[in-house]
Every structure is written in structure tokens, then in C-alpha cells.
PDB file of N, CA and C in Angstrom:
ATOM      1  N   UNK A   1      81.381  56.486  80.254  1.00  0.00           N
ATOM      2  CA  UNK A   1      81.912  57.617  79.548  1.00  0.00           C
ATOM      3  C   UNK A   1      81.192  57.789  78.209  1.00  0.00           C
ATOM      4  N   UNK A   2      81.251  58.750  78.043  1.00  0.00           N
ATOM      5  CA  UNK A   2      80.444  59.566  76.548  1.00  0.00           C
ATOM      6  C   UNK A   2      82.136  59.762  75.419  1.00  0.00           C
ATOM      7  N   UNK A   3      81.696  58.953  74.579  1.00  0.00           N
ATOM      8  CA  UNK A   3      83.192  59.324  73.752  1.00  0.00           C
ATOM      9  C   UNK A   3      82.800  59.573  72.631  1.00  0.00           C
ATOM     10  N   UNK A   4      83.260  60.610  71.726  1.00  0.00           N
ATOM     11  CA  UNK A   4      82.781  61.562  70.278  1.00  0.00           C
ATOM     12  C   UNK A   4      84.406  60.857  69.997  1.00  0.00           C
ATOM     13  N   UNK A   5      84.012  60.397  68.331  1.00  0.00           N
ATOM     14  CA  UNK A   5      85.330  60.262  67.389  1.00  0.00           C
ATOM     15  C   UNK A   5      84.783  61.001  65.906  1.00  0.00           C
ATOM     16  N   UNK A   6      85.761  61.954  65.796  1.00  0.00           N
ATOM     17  CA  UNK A   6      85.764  62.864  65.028  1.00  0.00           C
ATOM     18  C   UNK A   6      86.293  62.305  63.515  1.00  0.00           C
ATOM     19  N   UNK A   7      85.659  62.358  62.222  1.00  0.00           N
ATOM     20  CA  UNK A   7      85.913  61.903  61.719  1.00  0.00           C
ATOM     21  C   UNK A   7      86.867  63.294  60.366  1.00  0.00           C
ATOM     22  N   UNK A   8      87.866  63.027  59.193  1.00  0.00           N
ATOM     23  CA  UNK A   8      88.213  64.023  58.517  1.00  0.00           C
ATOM     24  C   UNK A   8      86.948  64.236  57.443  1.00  0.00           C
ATOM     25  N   UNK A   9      86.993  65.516  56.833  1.00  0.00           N
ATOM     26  CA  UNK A   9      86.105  65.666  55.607  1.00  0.00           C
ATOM     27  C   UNK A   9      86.731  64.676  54.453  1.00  0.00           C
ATOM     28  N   UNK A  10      87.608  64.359  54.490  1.00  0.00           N
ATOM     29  CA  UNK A  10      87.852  63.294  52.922  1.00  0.00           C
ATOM     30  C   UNK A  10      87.267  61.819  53.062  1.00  0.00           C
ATOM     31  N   UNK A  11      87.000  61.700  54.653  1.00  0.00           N
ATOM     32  CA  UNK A  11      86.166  60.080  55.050  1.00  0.00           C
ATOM     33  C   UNK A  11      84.891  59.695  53.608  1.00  0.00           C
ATOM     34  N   UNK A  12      84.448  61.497  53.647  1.00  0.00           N
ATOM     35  CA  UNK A  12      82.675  61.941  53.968  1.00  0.00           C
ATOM     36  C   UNK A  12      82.118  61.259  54.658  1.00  0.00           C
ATOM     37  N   UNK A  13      80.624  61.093  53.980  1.00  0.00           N
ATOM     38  CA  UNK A  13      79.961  60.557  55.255  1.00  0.00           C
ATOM     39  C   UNK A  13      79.755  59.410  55.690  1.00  0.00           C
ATOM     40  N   UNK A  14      79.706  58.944  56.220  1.00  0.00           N
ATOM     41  CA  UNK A  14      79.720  57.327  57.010  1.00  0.00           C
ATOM     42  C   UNK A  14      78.835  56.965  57.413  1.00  0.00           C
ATOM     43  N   UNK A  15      77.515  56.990  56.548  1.00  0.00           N
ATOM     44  CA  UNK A  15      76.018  57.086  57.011  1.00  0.00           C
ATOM     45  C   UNK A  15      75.946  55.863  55.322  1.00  0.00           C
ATOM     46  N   UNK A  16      76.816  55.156  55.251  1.00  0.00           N
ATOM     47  CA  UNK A  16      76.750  54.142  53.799  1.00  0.00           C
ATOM     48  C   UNK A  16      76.443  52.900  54.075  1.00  0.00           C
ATOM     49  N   UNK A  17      76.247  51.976  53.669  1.00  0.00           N
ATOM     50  CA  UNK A  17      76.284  50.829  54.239  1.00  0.00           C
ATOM     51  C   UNK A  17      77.924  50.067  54.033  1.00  0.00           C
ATOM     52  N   UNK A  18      78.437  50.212  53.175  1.00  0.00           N
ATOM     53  CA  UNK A  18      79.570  49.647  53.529  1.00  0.00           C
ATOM     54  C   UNK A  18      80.723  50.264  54.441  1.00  0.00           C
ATOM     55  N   UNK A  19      80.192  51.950  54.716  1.00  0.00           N
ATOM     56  CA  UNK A  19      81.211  52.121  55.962  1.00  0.00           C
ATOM     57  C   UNK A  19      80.117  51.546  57.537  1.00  0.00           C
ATOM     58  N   UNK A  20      78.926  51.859  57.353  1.00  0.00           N
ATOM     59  CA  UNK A  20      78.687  51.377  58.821  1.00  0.00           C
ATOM     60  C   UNK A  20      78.970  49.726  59.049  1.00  0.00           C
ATOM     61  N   UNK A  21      78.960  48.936  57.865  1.00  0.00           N
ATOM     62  CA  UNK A  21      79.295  47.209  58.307  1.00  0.00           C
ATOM     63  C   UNK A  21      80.970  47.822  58.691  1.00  0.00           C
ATOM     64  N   UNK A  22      81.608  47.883  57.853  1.00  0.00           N
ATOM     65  CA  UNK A  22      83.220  48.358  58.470  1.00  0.00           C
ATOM     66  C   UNK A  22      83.140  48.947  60.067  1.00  0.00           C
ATOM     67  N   UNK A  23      82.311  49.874  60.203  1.00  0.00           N
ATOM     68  CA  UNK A  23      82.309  50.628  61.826  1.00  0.00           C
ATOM     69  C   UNK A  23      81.594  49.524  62.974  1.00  0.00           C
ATOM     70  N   UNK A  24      80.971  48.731  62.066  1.00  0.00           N
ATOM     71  CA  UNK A  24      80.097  48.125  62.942  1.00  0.00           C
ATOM     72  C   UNK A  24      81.145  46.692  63.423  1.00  0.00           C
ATOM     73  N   UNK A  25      81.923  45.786  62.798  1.00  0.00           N
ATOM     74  CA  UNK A  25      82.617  45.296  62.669  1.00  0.00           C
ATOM     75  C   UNK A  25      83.868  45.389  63.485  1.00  0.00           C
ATOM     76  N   UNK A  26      84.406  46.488  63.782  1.00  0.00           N
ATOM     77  CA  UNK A  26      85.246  47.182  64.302  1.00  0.00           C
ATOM     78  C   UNK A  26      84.980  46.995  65.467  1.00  0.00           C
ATOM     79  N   UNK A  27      84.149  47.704  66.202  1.00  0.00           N
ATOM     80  CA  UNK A  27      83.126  47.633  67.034  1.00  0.00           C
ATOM     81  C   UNK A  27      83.022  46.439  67.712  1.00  0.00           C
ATOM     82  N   UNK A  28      82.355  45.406  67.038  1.00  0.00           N
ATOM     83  CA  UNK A  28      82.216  44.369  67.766  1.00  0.00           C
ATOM     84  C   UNK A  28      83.632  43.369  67.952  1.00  0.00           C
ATOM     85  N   UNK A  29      84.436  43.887  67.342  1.00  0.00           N
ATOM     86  CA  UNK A  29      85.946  42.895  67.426  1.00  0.00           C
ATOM     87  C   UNK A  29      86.359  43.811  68.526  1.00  0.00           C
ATOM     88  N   UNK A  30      85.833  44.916  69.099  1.00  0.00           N
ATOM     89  CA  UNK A  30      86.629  45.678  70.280  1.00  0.00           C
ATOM     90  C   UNK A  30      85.888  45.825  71.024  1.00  0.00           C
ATOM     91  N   UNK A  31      84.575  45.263  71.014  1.00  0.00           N
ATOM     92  CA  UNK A  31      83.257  45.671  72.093  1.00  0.00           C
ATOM     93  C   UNK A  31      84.259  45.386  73.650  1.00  0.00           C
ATOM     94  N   UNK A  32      84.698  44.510  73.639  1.00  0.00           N
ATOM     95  CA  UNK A  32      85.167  43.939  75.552  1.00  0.00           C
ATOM     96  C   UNK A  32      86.960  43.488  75.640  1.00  0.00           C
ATOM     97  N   UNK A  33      87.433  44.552  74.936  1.00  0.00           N
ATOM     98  CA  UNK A  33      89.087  43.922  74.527  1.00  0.00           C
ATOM     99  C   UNK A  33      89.599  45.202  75.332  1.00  0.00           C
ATOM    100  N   UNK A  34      90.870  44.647  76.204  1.00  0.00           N
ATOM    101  CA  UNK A  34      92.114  46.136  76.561  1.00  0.00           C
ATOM    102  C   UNK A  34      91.327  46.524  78.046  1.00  0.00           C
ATOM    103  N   UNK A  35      90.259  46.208  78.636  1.00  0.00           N
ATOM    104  CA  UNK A  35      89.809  46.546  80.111  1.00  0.00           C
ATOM    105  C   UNK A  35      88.732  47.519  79.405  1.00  0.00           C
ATOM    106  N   UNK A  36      88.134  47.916  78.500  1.00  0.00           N
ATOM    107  CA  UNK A  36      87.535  48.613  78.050  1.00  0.00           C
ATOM    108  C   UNK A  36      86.130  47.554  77.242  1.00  0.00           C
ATOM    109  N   UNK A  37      85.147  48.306  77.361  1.00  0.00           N
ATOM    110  CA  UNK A  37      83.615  47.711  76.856  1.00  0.00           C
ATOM    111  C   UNK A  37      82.872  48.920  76.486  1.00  0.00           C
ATOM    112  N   UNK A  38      82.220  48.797  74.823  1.00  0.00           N
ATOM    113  CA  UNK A  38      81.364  49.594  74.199  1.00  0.00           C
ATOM    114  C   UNK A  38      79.912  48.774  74.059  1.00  0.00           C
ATOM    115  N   UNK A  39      79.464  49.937  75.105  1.00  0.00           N
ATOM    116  CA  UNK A  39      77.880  49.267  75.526  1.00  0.00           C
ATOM    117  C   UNK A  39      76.874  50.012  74.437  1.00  0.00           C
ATOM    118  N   UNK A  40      76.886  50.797  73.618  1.00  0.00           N
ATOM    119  CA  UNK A  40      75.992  51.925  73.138  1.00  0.00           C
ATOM    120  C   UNK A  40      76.964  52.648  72.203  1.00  0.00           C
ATOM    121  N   UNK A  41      76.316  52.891  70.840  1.00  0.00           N
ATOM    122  CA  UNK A  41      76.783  53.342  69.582  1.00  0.00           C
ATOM    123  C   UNK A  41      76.165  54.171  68.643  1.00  0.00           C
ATOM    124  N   UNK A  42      76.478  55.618  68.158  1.00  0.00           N
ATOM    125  CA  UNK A  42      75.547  56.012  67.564  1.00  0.00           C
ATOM    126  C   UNK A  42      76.750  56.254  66.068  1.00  0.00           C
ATOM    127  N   UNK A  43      76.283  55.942  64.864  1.00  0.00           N
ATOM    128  CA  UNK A  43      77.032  56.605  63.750  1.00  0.00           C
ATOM    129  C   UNK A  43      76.438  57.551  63.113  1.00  0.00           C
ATOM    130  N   UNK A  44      76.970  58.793  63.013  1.00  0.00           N
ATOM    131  CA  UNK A  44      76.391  60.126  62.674  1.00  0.00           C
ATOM    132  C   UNK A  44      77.198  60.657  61.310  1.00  0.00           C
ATOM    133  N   UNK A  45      76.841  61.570  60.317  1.00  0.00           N
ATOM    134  CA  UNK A  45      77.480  61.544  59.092  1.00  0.00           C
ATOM    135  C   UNK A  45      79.153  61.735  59.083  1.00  0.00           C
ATOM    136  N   UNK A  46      79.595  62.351  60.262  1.00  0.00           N
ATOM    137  CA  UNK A  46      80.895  62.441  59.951  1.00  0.00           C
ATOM    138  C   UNK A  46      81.496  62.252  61.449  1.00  0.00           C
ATOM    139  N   UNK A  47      80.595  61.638  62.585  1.00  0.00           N
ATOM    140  CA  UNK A  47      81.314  61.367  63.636  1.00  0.00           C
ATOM    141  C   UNK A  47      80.664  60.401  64.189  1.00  0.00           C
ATOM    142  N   UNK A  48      81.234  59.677  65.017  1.00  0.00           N
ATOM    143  CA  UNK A  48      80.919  58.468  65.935  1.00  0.00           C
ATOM    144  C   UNK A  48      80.738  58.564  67.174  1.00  0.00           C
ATOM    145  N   UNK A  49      79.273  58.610  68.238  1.00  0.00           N
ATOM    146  CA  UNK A  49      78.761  58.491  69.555  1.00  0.00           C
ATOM    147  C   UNK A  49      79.179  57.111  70.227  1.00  0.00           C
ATOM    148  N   UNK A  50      80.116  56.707  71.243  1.00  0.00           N
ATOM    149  CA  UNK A  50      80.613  55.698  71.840  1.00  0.00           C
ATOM    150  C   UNK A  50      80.146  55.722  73.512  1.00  0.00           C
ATOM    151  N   UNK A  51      78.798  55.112  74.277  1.00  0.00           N
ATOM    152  CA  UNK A  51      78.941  55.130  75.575  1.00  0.00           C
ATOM    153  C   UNK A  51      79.744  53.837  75.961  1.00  0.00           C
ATOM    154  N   UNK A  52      80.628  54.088  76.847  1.00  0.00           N
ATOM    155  CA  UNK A  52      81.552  52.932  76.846  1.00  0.00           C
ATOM    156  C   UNK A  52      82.130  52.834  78.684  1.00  0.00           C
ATOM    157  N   UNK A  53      82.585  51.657  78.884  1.00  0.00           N
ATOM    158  CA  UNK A  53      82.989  51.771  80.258  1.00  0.00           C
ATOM    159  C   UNK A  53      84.607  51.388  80.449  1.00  0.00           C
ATOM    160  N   UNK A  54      85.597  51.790  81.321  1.00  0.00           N
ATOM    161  CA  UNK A  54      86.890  51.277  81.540  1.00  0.00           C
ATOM    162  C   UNK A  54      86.786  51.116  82.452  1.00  0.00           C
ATOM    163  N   UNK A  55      87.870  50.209  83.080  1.00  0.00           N
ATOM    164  CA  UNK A  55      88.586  49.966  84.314  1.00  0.00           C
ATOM    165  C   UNK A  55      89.291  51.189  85.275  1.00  0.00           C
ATOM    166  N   UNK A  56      89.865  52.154  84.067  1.00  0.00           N
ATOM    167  CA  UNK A  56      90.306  52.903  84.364  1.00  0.00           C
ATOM    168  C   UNK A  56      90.952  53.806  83.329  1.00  0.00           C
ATOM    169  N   UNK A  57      91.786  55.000  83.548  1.00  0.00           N
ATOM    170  CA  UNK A  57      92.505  55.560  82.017  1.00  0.00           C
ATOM    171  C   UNK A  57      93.198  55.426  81.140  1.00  0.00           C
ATOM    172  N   UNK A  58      93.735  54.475  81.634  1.00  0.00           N
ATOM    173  CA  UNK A  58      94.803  53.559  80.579  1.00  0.00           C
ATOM    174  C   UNK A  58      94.041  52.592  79.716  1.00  0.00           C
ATOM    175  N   UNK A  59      93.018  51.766  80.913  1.00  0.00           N
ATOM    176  CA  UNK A  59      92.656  51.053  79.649  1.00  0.00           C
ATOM    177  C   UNK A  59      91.360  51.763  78.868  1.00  0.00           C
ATOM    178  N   UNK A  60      91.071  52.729  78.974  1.00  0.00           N
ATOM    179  CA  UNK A  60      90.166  53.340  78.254  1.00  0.00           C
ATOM    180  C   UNK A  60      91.273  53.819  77.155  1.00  0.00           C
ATOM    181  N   UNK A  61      92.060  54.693  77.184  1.00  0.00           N
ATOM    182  CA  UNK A  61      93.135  55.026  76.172  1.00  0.00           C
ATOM    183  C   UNK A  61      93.640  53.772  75.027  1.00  0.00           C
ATOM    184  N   UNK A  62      93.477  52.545  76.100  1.00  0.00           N
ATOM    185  CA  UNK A  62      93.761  51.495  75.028  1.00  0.00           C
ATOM    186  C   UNK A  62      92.782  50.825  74.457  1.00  0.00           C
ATOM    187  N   UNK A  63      91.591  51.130  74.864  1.00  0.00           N
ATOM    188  CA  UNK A  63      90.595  50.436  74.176  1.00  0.00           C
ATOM    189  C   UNK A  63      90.145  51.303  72.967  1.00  0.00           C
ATOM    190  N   UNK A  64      90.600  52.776  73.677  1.00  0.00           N
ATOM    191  CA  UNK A  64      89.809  53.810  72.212  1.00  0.00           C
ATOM    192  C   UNK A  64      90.969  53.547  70.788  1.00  0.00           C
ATOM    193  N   UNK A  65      92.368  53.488  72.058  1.00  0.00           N
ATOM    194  CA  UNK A  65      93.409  53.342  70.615  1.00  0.00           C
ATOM    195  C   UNK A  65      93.248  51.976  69.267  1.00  0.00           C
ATOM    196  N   UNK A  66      92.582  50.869  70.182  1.00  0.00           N
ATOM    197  CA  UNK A  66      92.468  49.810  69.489  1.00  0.00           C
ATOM    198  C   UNK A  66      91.587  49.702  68.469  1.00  0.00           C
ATOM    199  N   UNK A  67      90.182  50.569  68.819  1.00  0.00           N
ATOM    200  CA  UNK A  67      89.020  50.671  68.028  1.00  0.00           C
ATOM    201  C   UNK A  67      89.217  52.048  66.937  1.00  0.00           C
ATOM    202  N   UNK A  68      90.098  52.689  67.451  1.00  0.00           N
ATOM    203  CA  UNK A  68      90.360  53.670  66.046  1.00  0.00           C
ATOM    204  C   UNK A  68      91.586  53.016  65.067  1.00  0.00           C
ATOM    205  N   UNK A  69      92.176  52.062  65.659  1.00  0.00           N
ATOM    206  CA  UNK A  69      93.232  51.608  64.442  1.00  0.00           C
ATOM    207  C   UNK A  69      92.319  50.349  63.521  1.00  0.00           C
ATOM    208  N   UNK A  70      91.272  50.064  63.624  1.00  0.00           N
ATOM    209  CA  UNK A  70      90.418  49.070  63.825  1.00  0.00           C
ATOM    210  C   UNK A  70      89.670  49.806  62.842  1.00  0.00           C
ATOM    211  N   UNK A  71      88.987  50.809  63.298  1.00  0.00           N
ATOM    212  CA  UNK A  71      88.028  51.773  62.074  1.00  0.00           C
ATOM    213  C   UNK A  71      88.928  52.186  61.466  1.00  0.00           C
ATOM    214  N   UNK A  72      90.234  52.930  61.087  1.00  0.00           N
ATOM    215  CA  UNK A  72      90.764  53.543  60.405  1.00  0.00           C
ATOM    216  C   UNK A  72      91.652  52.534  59.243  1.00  0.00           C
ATOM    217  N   UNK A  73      91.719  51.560  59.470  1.00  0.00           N
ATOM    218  CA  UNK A  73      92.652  50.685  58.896  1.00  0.00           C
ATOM    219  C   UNK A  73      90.835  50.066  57.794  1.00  0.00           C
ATOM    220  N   UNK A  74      90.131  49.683  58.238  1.00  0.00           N
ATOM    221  CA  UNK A  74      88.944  49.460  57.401  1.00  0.00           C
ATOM    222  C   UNK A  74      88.211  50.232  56.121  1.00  0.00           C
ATOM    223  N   UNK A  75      88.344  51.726  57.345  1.00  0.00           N
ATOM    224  CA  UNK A  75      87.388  52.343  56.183  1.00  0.00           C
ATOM    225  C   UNK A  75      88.824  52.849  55.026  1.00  0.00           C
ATOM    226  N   UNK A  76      90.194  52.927  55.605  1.00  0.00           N
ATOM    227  CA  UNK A  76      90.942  53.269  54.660  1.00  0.00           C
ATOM    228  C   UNK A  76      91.271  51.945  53.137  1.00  0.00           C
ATOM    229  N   UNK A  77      90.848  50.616  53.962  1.00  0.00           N
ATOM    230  CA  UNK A  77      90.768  49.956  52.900  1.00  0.00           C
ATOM    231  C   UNK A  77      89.454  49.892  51.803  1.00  0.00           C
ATOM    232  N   UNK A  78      88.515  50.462  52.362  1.00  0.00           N
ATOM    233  CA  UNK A  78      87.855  50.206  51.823  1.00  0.00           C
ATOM    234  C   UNK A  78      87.781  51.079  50.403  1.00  0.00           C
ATOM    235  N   UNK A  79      88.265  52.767  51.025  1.00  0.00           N
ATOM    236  CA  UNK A  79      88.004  53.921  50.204  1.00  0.00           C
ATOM    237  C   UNK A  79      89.752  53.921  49.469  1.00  0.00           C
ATOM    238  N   UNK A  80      90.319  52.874  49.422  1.00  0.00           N
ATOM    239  CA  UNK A  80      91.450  52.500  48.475  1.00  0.00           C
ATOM    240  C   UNK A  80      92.266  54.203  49.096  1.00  0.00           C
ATOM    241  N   UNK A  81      92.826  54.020  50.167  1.00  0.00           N
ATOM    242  CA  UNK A  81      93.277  55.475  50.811  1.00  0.00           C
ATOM    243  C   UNK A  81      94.490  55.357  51.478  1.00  0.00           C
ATOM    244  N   UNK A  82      95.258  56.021  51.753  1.00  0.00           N
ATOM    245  CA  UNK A  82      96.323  56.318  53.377  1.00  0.00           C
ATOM    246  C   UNK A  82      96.442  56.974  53.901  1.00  0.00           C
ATOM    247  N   UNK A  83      96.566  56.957  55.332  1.00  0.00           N
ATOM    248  CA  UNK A  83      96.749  58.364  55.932  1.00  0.00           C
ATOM    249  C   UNK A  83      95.925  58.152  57.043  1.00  0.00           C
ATOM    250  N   UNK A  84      95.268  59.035  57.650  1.00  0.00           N
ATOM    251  CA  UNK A  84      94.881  59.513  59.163  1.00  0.00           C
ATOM    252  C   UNK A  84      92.880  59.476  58.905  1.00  0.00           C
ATOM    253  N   UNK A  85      92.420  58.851  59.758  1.00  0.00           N
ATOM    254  CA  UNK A  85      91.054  59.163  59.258  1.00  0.00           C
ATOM    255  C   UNK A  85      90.287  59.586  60.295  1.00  0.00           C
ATOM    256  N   UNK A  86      90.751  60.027  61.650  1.00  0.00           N
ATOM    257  CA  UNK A  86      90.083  60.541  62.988  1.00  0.00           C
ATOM    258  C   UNK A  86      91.310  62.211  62.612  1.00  0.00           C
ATOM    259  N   UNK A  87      90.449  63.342  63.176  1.00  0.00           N
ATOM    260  CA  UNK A  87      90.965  64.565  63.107  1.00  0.00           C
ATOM    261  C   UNK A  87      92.141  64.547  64.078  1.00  0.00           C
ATOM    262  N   UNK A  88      91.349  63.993  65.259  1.00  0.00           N
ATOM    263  CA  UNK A  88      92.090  64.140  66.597  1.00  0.00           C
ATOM    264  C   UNK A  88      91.727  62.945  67.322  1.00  0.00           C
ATOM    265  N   UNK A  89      92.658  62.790  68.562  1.00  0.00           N
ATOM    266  CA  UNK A  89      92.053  62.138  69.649  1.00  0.00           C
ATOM    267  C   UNK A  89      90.532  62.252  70.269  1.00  0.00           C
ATOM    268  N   UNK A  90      90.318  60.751  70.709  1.00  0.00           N
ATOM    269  CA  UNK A  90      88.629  61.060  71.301  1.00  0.00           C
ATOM    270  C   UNK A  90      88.446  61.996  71.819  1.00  0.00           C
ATOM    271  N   UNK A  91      87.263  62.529  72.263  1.00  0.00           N
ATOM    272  CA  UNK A  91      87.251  63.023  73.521  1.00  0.00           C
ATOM    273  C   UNK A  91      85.779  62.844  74.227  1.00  0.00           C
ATOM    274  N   UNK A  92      86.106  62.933  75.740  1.00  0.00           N
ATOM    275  CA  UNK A  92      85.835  61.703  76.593  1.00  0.00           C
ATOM    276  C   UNK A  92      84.806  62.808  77.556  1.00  0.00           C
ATOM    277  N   UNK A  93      83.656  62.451  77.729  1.00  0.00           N
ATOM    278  CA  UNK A  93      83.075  62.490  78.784  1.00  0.00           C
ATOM    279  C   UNK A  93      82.337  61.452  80.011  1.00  0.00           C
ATOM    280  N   UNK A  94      82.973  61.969  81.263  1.00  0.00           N
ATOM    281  CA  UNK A  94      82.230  61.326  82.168  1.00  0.00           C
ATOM    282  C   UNK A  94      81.176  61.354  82.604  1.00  0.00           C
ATOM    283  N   UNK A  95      80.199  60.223  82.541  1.00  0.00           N
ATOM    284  CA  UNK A  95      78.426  60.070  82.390  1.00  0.00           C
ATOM    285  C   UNK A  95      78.545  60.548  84.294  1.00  0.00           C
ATOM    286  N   UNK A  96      77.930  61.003  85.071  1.00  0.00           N
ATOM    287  CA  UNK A  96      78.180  61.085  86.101  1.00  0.00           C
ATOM    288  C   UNK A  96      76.675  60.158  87.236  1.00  0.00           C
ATOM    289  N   UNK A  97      75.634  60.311  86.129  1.00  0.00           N
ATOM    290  CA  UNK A  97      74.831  59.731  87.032  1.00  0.00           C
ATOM    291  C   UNK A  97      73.582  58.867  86.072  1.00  0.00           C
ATOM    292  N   UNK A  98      72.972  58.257  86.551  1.00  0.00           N
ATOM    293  CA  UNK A  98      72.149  57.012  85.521  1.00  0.00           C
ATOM    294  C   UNK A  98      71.249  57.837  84.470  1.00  0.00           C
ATOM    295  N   UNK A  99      70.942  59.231  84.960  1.00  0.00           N
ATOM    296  CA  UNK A  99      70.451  59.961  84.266  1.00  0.00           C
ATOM    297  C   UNK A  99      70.486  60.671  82.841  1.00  0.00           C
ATOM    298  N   UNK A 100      72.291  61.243  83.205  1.00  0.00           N
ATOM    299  CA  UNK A 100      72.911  61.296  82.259  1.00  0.00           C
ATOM    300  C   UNK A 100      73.429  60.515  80.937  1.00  0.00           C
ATOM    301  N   UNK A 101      73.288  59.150  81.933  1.00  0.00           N
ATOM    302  CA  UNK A 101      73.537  58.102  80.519  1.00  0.00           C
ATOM    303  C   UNK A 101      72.374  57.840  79.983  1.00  0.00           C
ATOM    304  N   UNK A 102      70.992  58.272  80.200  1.00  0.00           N
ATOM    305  CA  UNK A 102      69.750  57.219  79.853  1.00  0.00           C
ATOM    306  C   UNK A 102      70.226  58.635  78.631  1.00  0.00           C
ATOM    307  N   UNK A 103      69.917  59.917  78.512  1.00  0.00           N
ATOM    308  CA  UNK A 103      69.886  61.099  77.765  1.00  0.00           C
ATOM    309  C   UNK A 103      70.936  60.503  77.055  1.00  0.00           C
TER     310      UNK A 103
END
């Protein structure tokens, strides 16, 4: 799956080094946790590229839920903050063929 996490404008951008160690961190404490695995990562100024694999929809739901309470609880400590730091829920595309994932 192709998963976009949307980040708010008060984050800004997350192209810093102390938010990508926080994202990166995150990340690897959730790379293979909940039936869910993040194989491929891109951090972009105000959103996050996730190719990732589940078992199925639940545990994809719980692996994304784990890794956004995971980034959001970080970068909110970091930027001395509270509140919500993803706009919305992921959203999820299915890679359908080897092709699609190499792109």
C-alpha cells in the first residue's frame, strides 16, 4: 500500500533535522508492530510518503494508528505544543502490481 499522512500548517515543515530524527524514530519503533510493516519512506515538507504492507485492514488501521500517535506525540513534544498534528486520517493506496511499487 501507498499511504500519504497529511501533516497541519502549524507543524510547518518537517524537512528539519530534529523533526525528521523524531519521524524517523517513530518509524523505526513501528517499522514491524500491530501485523503491519513500513518498507519505504519518503518525508516531504508538510507530508509523509509510507509504502507499507498489512496482513490485512485492521491491522493496517492499527499500524497507521500506532505510527501517527508515535509521530504526533514527538513532534508535539518537541515544538512545546497540544493538539492534533495529522489533518486527517491516512489515506491508503493499493500498489497493485511490482510496477507500481518500483514508481
Amino acid at each position: 500500500m501507498h499511504i500519504t499522512l497529511k501533516l497541519r500548517r502549524e507543524v510547518a515543515t518537517l524537512r528539519t533535522k530534529t523533526k525528521v530524527k523524531v519521524l524517523r524514530s517513530a518509524i523505526a519503533a513501528c517499522r514491524e508492530r500491530a501485523g503491519g510493516r513500513v518498507i519505504q519512506w519518503s518525508i516531504q515538507r508538510d507530508h509523509i510518503h509510507l509504502i507499507c504492507e498489512a496482513a490485512g485492514r485492521r491491522a493496517l488501521s492499527r499500524a497507521m494508528q500506532g505510527l501517527s500517535i508515535r509521530i504526533a506525540k514527538g513532534l508535539n513534544r518537541l515544538l512545546g505544543r497540544k493538539g492534533s498534528v495529522f489533518l486527517d486520517r491516512y489515506h491508503a493506496h493499493i500498489l497493485k502490481s511490482p510496477r507500481e511499487v518500483r514508481n
